[in-house]
Each structure stands twice: as C-alpha cells, then as structure tokens.
N, C-alpha and C. Protein backbone atom coordinates (compact mmCIF):
# COMPACT_ATOMS: atom_id res chain seq x y z
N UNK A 1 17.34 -9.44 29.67
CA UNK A 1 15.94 -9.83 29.81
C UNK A 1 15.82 -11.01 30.77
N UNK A 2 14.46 -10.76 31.43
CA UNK A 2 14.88 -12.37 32.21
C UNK A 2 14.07 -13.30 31.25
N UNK A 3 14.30 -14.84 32.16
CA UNK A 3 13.99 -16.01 31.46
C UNK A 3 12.05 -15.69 30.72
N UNK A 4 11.55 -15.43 31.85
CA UNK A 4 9.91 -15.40 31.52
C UNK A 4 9.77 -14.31 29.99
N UNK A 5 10.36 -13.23 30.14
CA UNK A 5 10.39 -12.49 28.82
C UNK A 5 10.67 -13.48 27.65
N UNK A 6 11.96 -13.55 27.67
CA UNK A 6 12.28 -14.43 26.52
C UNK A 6 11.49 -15.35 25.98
N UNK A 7 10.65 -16.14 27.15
CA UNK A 7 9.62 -17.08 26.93
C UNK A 7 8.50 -16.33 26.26
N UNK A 8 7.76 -15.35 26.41
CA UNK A 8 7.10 -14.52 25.80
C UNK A 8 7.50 -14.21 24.44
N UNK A 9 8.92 -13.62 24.33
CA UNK A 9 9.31 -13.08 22.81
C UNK A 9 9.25 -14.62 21.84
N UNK A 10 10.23 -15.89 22.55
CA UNK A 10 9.79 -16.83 21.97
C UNK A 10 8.47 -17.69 21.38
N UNK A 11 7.63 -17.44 21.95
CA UNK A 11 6.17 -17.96 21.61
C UNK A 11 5.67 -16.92 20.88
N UNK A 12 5.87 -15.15 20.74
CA UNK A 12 5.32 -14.79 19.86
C UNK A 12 5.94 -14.79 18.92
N UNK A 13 7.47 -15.05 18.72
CA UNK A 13 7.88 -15.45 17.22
C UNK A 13 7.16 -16.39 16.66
N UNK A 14 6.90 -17.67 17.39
CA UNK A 14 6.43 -18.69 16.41
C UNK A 14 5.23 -18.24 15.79
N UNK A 15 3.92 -17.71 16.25
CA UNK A 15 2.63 -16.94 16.20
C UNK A 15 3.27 -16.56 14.91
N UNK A 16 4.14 -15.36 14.91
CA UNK A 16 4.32 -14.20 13.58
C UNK A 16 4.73 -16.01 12.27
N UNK A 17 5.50 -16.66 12.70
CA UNK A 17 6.14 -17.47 11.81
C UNK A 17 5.35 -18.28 11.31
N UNK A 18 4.27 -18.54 11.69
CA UNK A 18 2.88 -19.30 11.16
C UNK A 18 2.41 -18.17 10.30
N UNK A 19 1.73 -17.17 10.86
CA UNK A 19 0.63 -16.10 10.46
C UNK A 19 1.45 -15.58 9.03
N UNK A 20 2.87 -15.60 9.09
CA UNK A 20 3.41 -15.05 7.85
C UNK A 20 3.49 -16.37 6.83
N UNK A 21 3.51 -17.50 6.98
CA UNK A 21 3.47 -18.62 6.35
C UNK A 21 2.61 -18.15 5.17
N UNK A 22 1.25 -18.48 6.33
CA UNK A 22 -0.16 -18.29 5.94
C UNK A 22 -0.63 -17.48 4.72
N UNK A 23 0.08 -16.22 5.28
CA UNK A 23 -0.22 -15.26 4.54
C UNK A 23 0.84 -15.05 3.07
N UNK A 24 2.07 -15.44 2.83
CA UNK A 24 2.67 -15.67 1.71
C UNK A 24 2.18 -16.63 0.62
N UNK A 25 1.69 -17.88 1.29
CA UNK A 25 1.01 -18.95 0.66
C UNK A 25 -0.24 -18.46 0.34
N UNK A 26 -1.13 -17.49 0.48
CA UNK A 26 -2.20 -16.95 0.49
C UNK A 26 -1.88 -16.27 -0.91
N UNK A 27 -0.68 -15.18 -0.82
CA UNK A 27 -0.36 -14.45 -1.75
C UNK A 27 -0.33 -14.78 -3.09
N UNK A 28 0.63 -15.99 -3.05
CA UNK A 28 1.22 -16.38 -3.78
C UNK A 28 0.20 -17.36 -4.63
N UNK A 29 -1.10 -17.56 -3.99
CA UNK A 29 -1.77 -18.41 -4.70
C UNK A 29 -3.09 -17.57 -5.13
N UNK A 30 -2.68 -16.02 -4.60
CA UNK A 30 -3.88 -14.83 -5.42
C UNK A 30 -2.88 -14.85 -6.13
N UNK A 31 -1.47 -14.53 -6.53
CA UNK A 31 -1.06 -13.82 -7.75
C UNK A 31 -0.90 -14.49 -8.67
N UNK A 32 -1.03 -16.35 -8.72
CA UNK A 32 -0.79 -17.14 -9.33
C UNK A 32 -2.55 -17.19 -10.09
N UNK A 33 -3.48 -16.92 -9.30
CA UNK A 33 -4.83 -17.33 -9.51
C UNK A 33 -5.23 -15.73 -10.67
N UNK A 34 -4.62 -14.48 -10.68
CA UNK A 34 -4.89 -13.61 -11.12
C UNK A 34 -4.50 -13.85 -13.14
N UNK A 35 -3.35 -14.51 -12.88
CA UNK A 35 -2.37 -15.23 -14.55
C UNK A 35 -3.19 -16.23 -14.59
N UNK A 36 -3.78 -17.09 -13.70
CA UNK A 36 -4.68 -18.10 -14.52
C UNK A 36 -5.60 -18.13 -14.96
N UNK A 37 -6.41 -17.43 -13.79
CA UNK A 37 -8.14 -17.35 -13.93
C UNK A 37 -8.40 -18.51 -13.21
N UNK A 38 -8.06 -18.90 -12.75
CA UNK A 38 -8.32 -20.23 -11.75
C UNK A 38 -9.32 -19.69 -10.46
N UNK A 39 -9.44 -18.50 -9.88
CA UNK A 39 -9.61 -18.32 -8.70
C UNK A 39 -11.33 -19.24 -8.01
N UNK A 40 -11.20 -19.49 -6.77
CA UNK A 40 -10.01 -19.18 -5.85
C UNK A 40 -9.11 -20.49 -5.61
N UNK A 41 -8.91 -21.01 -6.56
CA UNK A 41 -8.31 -22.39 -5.98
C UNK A 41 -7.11 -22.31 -5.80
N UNK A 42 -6.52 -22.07 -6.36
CA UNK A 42 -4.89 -21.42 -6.57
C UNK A 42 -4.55 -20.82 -5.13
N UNK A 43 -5.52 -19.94 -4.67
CA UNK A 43 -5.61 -19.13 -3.30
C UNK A 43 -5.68 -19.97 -2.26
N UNK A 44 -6.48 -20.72 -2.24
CA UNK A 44 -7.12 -21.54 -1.16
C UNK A 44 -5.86 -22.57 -0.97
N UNK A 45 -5.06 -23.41 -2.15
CA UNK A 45 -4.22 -23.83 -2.23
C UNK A 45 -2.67 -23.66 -1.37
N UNK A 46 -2.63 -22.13 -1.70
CA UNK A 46 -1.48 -21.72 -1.15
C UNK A 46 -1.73 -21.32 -0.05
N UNK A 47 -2.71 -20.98 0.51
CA UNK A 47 -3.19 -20.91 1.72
C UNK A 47 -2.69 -22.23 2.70
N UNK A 48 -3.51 -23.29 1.84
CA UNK A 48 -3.38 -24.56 2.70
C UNK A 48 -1.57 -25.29 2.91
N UNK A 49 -1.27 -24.73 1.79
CA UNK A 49 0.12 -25.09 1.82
C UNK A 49 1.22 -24.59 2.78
N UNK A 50 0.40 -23.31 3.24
CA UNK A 50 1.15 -21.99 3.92
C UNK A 50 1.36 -22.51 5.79
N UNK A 51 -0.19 -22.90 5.60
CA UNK A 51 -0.59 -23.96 6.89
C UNK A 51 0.28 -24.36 7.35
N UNK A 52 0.88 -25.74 6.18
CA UNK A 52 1.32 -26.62 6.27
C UNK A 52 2.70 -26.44 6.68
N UNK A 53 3.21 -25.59 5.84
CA UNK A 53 4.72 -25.02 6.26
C UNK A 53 4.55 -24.23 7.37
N UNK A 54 3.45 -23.27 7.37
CA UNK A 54 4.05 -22.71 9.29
C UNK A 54 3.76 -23.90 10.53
N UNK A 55 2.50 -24.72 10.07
CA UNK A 55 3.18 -25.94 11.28
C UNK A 55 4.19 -26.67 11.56
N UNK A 56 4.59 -26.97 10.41
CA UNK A 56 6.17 -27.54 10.34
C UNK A 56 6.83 -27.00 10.70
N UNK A 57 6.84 -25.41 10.74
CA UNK A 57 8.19 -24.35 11.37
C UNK A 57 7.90 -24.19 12.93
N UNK A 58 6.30 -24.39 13.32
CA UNK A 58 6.14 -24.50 14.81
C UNK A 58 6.60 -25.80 15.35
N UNK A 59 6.63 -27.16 14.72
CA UNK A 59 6.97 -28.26 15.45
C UNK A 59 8.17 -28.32 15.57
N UNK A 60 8.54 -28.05 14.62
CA UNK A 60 10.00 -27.71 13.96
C UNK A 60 11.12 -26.69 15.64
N UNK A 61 10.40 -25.67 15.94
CA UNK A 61 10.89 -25.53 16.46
C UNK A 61 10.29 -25.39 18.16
N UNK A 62 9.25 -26.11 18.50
CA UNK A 62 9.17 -26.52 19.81
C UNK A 62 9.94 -27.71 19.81
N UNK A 63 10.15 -28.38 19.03
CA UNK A 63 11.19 -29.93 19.26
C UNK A 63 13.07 -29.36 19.24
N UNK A 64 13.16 -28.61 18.85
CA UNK A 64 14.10 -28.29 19.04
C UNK A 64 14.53 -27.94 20.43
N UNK A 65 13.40 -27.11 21.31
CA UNK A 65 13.60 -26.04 22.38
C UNK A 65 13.88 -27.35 23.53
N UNK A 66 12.64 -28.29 22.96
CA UNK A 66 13.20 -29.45 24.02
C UNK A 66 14.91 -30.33 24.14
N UNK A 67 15.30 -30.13 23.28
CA UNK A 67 16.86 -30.89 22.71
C UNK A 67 17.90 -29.92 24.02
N UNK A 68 17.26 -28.35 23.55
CA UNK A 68 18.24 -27.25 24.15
C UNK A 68 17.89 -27.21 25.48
N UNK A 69 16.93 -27.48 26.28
CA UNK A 69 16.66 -28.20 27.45
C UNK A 69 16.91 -29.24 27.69
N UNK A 70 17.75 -29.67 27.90
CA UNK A 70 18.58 -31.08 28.03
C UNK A 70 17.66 -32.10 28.60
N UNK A 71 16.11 -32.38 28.69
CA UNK A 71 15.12 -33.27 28.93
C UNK A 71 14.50 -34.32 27.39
C-alpha cells in the first residue's frame, strides 16, 4: 500500500475506535438500566463514559504516531 492509503486506513481506525467506544458504553448502560429501572441514566452514563474512553484511545494514539515520526 502506499504511504497516503495507510494514512486513510489509519484515521478510519481511530473513527471505528471511538464510534465502538460509544456504542459499548451505550450498551452497557441500556443493559445495566433494564436490571435497574433506572433508565435513561445508566444509558446516558455509559454513553458519556464511552466518550470518554474513545477520546482517550484517539489522543492516545495520535500522540503516539508523533513519537513514531521522530518530530
């Protein structure tokens, strides 16, 4: 592949690695909210939490890409 591809496949991994965050933390705070009766907080919760961890996995790994670019 050349360099520009890779750059492409790389930026849409991170996209999927957020959006799946999102959406586990989403899950996980309907199936938690379904045993409580809490809804939607439980949801909204894991949602926000989901956020939180796929930004961390995006900073997470644009700071890295800079290290492997020796700048």
């Amino acid at each position: 592949m050349t360099g520009q591809t890779e750059e492409y496949w790389k930026y849409a991994q991170i996209g999927l690695e957020l959006a799946a965050a999102v959406l586990l933390g989403f899950w996980a705070g309907y199936q938690l909210d379904k045993k409580a009766g809490t809804a939607p907080w439980l949801m909204l919760g894991g949602a926000a939490g989901g956020m939180g961890a796929g930004f961390y996995l995006v900073v997470r790994e644009l700071f890295s890409g800079e290290k492997k670019g020796g700048k």
